[in-house]
C-alpha atoms as a PDB file:
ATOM      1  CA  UNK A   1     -35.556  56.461-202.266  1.00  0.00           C
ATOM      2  CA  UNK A   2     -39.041  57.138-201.034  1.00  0.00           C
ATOM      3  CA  UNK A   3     -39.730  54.914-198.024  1.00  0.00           C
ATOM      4  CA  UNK A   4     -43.456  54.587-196.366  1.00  0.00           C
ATOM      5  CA  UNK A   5     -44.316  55.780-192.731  1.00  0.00           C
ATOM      6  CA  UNK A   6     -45.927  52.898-192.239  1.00  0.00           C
ATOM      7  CA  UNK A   7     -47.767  50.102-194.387  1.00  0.00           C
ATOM      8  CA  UNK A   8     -51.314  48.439-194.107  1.00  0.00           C
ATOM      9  CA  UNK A   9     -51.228  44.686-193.821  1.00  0.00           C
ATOM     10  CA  UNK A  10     -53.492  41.921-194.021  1.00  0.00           C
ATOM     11  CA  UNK A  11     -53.396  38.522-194.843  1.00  0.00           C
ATOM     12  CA  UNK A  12     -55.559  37.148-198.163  1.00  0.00           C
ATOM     13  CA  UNK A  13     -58.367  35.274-197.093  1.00  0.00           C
ATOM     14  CA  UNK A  14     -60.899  33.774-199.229  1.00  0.00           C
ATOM     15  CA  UNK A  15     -64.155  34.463-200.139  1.00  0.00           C
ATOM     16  CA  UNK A  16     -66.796  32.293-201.366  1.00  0.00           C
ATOM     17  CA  UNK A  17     -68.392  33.692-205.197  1.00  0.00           C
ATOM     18  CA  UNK A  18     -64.675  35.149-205.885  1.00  0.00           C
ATOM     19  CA  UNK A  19     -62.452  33.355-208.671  1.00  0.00           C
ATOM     20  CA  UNK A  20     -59.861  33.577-206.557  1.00  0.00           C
ATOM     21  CA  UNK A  21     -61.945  30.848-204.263  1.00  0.00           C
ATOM     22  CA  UNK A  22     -61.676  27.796-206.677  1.00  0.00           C
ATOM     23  CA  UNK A  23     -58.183  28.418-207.501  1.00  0.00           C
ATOM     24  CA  UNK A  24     -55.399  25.832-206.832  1.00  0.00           C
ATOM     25  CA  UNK A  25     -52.309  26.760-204.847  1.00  0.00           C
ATOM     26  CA  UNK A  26     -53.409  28.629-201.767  1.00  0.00           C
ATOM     27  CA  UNK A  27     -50.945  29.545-198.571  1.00  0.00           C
ATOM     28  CA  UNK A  28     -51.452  28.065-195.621  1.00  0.00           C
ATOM     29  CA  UNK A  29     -52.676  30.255-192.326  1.00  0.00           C
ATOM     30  CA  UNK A  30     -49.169  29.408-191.070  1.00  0.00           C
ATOM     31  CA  UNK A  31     -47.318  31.037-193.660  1.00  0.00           C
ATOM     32  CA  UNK A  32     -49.436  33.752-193.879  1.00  0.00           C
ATOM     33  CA  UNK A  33     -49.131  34.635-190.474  1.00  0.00           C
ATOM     34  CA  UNK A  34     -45.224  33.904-190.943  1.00  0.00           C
ATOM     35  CA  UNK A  35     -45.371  36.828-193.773  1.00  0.00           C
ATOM     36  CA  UNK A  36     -47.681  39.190-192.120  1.00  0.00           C
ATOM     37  CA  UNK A  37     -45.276  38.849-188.764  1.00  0.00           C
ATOM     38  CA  UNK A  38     -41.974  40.420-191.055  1.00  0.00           C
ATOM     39  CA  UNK A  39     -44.106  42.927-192.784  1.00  0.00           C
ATOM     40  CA  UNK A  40     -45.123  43.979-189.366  1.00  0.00           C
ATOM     41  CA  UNK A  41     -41.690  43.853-188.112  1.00  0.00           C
ATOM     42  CA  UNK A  42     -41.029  46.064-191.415  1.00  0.00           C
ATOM     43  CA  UNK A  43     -43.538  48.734-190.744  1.00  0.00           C
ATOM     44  CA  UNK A  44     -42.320  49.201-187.415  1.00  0.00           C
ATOM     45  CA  UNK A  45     -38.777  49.747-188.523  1.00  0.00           C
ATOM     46  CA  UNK A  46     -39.927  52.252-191.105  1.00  0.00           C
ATOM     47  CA  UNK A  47     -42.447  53.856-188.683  1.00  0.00           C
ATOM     48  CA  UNK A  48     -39.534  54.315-186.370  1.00  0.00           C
ATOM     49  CA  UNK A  49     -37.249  55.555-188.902  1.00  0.00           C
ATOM     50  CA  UNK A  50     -39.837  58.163-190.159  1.00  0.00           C
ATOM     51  CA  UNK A  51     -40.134  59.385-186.200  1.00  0.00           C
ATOM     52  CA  UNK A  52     -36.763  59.750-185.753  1.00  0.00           C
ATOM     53  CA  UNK A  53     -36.264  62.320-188.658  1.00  0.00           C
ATOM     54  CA  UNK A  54     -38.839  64.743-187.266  1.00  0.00           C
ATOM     55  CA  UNK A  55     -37.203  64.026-183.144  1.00  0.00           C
ATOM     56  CA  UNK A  56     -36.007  67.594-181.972  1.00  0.00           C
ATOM     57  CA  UNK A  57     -38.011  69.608-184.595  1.00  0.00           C
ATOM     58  CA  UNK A  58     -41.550  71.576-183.726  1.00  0.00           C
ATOM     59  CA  UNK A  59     -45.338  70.136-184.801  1.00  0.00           C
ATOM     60  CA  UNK A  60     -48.833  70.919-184.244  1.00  0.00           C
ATOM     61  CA  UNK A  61     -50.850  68.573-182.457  1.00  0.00           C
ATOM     62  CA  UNK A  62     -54.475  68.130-182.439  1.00  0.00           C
ATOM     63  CA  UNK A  63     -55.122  66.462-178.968  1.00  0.00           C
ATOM     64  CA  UNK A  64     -57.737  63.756-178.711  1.00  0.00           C
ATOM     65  CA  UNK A  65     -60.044  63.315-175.348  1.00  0.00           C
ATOM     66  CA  UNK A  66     -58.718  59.945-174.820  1.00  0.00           C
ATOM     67  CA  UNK A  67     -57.535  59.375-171.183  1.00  0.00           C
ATOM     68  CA  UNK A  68     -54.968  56.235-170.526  1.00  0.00           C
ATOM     69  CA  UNK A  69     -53.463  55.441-167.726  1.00  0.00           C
ATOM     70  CA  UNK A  70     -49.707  54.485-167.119  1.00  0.00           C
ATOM     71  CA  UNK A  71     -49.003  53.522-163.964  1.00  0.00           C
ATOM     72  CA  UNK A  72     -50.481  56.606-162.079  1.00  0.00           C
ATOM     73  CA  UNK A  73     -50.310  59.172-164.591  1.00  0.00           C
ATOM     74  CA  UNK A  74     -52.845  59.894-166.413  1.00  0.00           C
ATOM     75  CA  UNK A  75     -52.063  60.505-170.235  1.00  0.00           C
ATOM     76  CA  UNK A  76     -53.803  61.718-173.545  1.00  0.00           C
ATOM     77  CA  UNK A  77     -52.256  61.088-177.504  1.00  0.00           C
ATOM     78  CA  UNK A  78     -52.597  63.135-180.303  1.00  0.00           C
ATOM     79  CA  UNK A  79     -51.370  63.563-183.909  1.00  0.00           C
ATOM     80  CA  UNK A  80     -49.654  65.895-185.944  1.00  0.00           C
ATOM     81  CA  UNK A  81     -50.284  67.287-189.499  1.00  0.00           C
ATOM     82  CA  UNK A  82     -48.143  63.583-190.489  1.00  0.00           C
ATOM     83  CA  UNK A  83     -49.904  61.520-188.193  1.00  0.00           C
ATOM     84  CA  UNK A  84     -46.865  60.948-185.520  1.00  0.00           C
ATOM     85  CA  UNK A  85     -48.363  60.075-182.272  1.00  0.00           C
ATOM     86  CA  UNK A  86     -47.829  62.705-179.265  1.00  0.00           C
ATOM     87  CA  UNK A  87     -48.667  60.868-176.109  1.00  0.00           C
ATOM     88  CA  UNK A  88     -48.606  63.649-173.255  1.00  0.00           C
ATOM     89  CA  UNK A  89     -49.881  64.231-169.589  1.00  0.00           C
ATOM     90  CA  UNK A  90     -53.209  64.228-169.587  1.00  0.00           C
ATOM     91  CA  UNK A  91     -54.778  68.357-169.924  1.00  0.00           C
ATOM     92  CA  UNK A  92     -58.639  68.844-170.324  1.00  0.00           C
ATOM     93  CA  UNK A  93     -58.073  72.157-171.511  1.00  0.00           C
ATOM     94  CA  UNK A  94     -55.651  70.646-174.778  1.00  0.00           C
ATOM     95  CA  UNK A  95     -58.753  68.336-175.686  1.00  0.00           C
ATOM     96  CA  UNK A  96     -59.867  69.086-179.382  1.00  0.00           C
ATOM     97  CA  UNK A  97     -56.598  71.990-179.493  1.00  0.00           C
ATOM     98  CA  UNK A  98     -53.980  72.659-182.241  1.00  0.00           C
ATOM     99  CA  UNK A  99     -50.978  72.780-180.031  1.00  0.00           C
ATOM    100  CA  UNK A 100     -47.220  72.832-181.040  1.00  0.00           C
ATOM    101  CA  UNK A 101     -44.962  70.530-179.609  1.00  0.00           C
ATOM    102  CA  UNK A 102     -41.120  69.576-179.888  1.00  0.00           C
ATOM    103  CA  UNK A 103     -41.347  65.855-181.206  1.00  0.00           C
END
């Protein structure tokens, strides 16, 4: 079974000079936001599934320069080669580094 990491969604919308504009039987914004709220819900349950198989095992992360702040502590993200998200204290001297990490 070959599951995604994570899926891309977005709701149809129409656009003027597209066949698709004149044709009967269009969803409503409520139901579309109805449908994009469980594929969401869906993503995130597969994202978190695809995390979990790498949790414990090593990965290289290239560390981004963006600071956030939680509370006090300053903090910085990355991603590895299969674009999990490292969040981490925030280290100047990581910024733009290949590091390997324990996910």
């Amino acid at each position: 079974v070959v599951k995604p990491a994570f899926i891309h969604i977005f709701p149809y919308s129409k656009r003027e000079g597209t066949k698709a504009y004149s044709m009967e039987g269009h969803i409503s914004e409520r139901i579309k936001q109805q449908r994009v709220k469980k594929f969401e819900m869906l993503s995130d349950k597969l994202h978190s599934e695809y995390v979990a198989r790498f949790k414990g095992k090593s990965a290289n992360v290239l560390f981004e320069s963006t600071v956030k702040s939680a509370g006090s502590q300053m903090l910085m993200e990355g991603y590895t080669e299969n674009y999990i998200r490292i969040v981490a204290p925030y280290n100047e001297e990581l910024i733009g580094k290949i590091v390997e990490v324990t996910i």
